[in-house]
PDB file of N, CA and C in Angstrom:
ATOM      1  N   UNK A   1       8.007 -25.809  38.829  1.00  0.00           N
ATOM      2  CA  UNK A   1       8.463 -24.632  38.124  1.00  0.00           C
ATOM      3  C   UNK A   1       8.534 -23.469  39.112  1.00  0.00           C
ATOM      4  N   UNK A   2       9.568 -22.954  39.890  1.00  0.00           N
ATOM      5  CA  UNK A   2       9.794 -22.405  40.703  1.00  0.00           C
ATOM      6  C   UNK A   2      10.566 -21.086  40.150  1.00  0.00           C
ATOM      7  N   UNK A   3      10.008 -19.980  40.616  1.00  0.00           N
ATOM      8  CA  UNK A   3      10.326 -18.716  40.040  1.00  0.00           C
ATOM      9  C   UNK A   3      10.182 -18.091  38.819  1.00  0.00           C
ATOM     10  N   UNK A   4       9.190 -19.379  37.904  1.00  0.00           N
ATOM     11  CA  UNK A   4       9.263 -18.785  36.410  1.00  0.00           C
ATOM     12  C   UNK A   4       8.113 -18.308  36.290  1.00  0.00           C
ATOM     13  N   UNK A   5       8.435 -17.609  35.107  1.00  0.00           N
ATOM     14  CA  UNK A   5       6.872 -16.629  34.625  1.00  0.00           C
ATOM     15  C   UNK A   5       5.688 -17.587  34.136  1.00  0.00           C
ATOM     16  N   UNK A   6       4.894 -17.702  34.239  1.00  0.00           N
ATOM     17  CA  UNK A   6       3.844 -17.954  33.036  1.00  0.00           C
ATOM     18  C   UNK A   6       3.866 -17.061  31.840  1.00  0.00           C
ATOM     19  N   UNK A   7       3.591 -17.998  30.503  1.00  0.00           N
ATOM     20  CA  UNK A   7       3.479 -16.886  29.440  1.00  0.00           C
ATOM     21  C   UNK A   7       2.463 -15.816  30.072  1.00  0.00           C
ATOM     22  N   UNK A   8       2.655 -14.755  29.450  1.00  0.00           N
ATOM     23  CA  UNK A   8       1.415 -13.527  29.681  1.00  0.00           C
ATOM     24  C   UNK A   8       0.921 -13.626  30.925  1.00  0.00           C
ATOM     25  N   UNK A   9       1.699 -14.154  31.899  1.00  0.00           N
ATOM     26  CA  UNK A   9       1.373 -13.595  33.796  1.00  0.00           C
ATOM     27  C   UNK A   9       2.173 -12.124  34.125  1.00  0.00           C
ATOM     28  N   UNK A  10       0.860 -11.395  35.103  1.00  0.00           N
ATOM     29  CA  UNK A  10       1.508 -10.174  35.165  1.00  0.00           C
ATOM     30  C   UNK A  10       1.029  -9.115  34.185  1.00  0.00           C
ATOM     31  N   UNK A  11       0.124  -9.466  33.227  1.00  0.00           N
ATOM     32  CA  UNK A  11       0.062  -8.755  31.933  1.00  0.00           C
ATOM     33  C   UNK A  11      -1.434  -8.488  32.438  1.00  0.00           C
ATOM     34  N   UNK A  12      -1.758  -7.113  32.226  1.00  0.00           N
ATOM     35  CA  UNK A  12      -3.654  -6.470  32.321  1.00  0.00           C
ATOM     36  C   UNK A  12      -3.830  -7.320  30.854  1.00  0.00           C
ATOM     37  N   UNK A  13      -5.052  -7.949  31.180  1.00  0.00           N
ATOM     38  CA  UNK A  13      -5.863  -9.068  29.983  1.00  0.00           C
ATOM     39  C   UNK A  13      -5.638  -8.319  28.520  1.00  0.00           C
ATOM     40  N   UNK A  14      -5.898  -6.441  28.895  1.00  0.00           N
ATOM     41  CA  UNK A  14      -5.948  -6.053  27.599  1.00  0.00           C
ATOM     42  C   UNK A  14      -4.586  -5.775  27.030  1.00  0.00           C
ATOM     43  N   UNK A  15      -3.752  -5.540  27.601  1.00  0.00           N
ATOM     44  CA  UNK A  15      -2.253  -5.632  27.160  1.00  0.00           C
ATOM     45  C   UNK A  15      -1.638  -6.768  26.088  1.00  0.00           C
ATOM     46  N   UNK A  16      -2.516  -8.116  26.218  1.00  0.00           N
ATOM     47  CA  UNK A  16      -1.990  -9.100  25.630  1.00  0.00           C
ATOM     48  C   UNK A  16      -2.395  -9.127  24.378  1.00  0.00           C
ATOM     49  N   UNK A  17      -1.215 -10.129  23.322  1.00  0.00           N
ATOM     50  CA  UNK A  17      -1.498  -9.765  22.071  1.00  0.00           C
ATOM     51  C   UNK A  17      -3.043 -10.170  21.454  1.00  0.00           C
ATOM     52  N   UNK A  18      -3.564  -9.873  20.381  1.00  0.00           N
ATOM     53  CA  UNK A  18      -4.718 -10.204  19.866  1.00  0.00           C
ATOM     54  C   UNK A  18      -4.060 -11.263  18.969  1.00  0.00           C
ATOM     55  N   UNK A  19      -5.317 -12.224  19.111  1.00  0.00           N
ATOM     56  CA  UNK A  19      -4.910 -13.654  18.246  1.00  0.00           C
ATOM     57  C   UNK A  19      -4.776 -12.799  16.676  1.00  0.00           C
ATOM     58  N   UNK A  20      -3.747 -13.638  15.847  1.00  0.00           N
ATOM     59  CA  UNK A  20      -3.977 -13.400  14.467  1.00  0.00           C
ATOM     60  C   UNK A  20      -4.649 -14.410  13.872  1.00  0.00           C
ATOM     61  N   UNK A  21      -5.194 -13.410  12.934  1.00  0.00           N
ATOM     62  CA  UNK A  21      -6.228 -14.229  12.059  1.00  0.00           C
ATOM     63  C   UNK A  21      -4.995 -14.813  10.730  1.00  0.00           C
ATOM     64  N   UNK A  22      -5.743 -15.971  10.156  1.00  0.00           N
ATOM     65  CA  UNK A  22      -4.727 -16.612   8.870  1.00  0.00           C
ATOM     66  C   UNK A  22      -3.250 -16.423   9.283  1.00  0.00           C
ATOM     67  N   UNK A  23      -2.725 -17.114  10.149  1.00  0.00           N
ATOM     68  CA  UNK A  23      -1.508 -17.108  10.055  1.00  0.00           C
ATOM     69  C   UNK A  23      -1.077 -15.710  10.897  1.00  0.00           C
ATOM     70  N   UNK A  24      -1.112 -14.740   9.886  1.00  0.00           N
ATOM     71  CA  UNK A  24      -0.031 -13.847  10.880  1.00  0.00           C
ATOM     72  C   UNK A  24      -0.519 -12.058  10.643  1.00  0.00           C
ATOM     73  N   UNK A  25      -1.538 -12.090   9.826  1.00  0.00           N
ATOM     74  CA  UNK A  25      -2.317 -10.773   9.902  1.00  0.00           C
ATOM     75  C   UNK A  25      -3.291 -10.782  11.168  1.00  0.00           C
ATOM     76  N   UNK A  26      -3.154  -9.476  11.788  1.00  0.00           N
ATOM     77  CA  UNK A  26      -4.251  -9.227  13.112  1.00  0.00           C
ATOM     78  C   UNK A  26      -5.747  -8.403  12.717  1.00  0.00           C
ATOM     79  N   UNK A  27      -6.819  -8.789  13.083  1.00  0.00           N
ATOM     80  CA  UNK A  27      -8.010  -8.624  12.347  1.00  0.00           C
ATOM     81  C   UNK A  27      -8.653  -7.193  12.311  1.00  0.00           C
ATOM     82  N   UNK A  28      -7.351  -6.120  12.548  1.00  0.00           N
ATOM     83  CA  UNK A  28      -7.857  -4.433  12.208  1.00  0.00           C
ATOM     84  C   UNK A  28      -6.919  -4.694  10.933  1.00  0.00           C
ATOM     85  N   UNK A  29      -5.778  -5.300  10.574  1.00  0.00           N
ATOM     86  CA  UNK A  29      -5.022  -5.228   9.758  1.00  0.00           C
ATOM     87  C   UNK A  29      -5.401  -5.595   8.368  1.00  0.00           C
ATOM     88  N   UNK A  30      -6.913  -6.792   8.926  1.00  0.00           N
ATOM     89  CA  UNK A  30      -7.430  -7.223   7.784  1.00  0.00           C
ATOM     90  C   UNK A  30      -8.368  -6.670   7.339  1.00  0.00           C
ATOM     91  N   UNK A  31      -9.214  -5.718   8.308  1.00  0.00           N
ATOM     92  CA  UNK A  31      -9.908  -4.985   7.884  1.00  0.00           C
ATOM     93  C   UNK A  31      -9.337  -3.603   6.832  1.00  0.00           C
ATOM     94  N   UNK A  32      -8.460  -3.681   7.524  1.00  0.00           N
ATOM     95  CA  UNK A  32      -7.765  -2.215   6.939  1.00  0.00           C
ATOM     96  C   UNK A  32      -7.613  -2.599   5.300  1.00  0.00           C
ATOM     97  N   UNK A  33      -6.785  -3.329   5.057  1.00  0.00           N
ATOM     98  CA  UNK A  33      -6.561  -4.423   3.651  1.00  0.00           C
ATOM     99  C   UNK A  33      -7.760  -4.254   2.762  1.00  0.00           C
ATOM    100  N   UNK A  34      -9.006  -5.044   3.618  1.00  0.00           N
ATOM    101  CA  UNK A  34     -10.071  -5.443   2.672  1.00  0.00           C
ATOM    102  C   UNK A  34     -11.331  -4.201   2.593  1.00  0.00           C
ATOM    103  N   UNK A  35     -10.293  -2.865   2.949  1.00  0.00           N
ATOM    104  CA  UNK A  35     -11.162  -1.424   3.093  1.00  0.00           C
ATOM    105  C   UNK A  35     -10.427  -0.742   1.902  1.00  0.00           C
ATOM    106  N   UNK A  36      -9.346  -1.309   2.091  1.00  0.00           N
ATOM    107  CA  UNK A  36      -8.434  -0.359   1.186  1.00  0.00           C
ATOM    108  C   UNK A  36      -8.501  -0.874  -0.488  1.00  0.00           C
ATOM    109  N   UNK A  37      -8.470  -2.596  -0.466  1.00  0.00           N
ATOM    110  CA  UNK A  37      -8.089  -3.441  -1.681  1.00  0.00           C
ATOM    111  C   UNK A  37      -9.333  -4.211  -2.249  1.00  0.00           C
ATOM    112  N   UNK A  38     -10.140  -4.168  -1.456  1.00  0.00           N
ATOM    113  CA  UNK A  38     -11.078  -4.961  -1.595  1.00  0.00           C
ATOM    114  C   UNK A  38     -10.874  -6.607  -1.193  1.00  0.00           C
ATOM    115  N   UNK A  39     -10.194  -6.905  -0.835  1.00  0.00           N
ATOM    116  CA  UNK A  39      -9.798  -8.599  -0.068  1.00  0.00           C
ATOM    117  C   UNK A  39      -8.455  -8.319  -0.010  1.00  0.00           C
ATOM    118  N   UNK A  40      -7.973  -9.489   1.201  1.00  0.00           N
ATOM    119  CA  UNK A  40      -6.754  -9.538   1.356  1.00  0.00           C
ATOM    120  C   UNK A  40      -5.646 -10.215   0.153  1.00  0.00           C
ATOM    121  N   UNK A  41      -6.538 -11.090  -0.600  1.00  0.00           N
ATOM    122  CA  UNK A  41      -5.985 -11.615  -2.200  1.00  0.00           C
ATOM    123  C   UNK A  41      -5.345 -10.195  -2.935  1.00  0.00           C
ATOM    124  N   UNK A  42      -6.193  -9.719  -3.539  1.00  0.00           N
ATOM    125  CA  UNK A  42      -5.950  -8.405  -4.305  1.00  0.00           C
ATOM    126  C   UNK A  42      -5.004  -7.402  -3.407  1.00  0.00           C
ATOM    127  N   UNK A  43      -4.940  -7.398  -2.677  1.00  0.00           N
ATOM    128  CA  UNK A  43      -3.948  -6.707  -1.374  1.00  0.00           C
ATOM    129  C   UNK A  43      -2.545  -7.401  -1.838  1.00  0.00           C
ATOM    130  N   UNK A  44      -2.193  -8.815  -1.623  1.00  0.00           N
ATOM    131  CA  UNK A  44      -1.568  -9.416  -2.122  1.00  0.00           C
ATOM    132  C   UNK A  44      -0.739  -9.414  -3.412  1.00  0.00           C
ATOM    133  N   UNK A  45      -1.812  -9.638  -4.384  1.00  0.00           N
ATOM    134  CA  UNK A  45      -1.499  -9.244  -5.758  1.00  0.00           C
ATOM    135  C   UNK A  45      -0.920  -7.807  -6.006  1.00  0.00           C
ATOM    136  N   UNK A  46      -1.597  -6.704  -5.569  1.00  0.00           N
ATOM    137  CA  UNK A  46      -0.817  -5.386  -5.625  1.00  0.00           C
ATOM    138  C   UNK A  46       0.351  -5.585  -4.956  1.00  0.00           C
ATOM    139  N   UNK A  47       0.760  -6.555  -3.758  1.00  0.00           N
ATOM    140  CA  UNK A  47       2.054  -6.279  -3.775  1.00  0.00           C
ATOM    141  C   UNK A  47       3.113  -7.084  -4.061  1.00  0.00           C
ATOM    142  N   UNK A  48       2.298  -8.038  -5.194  1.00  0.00           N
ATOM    143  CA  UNK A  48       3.575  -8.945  -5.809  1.00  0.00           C
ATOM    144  C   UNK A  48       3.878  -7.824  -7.126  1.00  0.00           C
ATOM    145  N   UNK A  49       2.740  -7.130  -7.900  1.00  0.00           N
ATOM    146  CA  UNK A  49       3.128  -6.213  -8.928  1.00  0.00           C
ATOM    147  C   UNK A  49       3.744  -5.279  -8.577  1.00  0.00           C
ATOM    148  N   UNK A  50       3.726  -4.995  -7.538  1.00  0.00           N
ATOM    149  CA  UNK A  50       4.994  -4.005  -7.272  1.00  0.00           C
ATOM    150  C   UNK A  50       5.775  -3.900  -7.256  1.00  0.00           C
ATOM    151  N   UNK A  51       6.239  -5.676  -6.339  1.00  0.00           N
ATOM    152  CA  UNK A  51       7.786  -5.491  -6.688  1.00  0.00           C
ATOM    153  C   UNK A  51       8.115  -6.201  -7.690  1.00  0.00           C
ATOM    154  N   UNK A  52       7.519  -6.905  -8.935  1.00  0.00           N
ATOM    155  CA  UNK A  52       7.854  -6.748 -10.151  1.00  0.00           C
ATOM    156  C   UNK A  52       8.167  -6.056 -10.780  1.00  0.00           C
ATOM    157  N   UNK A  53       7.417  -4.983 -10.799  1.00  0.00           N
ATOM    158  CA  UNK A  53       7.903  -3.221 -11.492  1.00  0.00           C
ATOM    159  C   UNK A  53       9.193  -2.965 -10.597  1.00  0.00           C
ATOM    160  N   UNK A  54       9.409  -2.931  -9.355  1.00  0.00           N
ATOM    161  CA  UNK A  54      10.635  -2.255  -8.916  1.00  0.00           C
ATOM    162  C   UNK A  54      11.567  -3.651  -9.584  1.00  0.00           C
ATOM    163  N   UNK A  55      11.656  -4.928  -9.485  1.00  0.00           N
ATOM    164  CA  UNK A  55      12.580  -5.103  -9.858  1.00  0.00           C
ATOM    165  C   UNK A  55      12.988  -4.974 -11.379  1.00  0.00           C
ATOM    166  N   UNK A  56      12.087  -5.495 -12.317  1.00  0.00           N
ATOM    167  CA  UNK A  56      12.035  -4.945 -13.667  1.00  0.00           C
ATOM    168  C   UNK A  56      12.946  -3.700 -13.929  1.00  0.00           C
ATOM    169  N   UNK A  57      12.634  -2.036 -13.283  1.00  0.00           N
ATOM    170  CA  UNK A  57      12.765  -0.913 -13.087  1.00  0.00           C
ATOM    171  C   UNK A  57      14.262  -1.162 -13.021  1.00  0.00           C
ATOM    172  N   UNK A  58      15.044  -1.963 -11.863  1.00  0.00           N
ATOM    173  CA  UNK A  58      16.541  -2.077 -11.559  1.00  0.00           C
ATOM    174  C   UNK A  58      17.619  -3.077 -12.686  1.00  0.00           C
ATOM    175  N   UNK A  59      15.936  -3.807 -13.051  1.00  0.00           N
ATOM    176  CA  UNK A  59      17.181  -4.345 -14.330  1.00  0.00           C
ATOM    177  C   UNK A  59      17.206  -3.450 -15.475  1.00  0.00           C
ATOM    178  N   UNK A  60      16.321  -2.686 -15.713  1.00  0.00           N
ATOM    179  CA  UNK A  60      16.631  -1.544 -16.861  1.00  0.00           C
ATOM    180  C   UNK A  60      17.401  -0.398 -16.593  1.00  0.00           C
ATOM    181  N   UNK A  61      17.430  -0.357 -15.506  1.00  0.00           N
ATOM    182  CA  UNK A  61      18.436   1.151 -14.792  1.00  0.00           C
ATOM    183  C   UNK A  61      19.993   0.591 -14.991  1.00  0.00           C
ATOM    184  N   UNK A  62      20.079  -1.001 -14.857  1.00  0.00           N
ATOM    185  CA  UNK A  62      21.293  -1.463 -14.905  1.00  0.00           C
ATOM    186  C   UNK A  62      21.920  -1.636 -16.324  1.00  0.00           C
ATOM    187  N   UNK A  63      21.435  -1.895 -17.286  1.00  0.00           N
ATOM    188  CA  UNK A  63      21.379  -2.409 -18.774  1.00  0.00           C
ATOM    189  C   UNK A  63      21.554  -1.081 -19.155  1.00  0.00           C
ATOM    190  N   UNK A  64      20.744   0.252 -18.961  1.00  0.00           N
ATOM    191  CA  UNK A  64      21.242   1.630 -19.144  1.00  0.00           C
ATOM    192  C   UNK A  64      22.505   1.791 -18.585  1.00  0.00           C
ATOM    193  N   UNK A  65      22.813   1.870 -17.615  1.00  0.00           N
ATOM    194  CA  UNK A  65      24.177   1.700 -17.115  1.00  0.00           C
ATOM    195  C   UNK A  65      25.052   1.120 -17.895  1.00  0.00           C
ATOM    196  N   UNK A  66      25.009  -0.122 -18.268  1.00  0.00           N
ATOM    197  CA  UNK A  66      26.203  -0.757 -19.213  1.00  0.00           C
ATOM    198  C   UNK A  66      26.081  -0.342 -20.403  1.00  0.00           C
ATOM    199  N   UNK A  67      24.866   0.072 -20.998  1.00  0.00           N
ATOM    200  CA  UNK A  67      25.026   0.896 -22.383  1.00  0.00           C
ATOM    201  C   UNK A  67      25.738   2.034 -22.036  1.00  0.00           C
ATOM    202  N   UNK A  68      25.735   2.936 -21.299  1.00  0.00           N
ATOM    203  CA  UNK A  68      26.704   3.980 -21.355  1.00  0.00           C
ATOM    204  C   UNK A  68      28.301   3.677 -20.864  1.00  0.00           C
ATOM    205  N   UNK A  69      28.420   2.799 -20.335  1.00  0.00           N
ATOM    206  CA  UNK A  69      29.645   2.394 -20.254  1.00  0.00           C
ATOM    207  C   UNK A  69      30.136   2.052 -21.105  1.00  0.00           C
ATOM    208  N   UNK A  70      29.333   1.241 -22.175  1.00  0.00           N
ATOM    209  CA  UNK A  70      29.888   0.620 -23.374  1.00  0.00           C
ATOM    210  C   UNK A  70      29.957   1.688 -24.661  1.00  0.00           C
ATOM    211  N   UNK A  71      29.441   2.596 -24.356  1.00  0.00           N
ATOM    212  CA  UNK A  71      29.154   4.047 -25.212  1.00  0.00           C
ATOM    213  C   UNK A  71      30.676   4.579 -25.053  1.00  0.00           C
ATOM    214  N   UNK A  72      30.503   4.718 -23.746  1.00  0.00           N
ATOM    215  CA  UNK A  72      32.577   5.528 -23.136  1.00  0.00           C
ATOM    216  C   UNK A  72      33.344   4.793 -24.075  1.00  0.00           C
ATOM    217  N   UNK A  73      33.267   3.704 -23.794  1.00  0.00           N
ATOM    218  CA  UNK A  73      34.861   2.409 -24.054  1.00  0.00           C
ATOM    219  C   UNK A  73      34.474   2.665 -25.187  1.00  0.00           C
ATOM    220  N   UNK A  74      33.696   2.462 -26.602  1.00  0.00           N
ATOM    221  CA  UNK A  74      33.763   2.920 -27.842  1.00  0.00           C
ATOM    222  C   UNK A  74      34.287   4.082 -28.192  1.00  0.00           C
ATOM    223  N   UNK A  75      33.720   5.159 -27.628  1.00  0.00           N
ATOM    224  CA  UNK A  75      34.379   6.292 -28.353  1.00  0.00           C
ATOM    225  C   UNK A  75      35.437   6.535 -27.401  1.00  0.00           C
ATOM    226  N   UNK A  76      36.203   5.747 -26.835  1.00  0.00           N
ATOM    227  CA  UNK A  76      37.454   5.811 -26.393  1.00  0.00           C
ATOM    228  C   UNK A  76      37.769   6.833 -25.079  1.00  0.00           C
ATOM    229  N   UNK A  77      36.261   6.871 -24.281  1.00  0.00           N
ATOM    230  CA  UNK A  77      36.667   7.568 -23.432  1.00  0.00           C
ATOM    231  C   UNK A  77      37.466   7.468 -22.004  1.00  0.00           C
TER     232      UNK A  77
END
């Protein structure tokens, strides 16, 4: 192997990435989580309900939408 890099050659030790913990969170990230949510589960869960409500939120913004459209075309606007 002539002229090639080594992964992470060249790099000060502390420059290089920090292993992630579970897959793909890094372990201030998990702290941060399980400071804020109480575990990274419930961290989780708040953000599947979220975007339930936002999408929920876009199907009612849309259904309002076609009621007033369908409001126009009735009274013939």
């Amino acid at each position: 192997m002539r002229g090639g890099k080594r992964k992470g050659a060249g790099r000060h030790p502390a420059e290089r990435k920090k292993k992630a913990v579970g897959g793909s969170l890094y372990p201030e990230d998990e702290m941060l989580l399980k400071e804020q949510f109480g575990s990274v589960t419930n961290a989780l869960q708040f953000l599947v309900d979220e975007t339930r409500l936002k999408t929920r939120k876009q199907q009612l913004e849309q259904m309002v939408g076609l009621l007033r459209d369908l409001t126009r075309l009735q009274n013939g606007a």
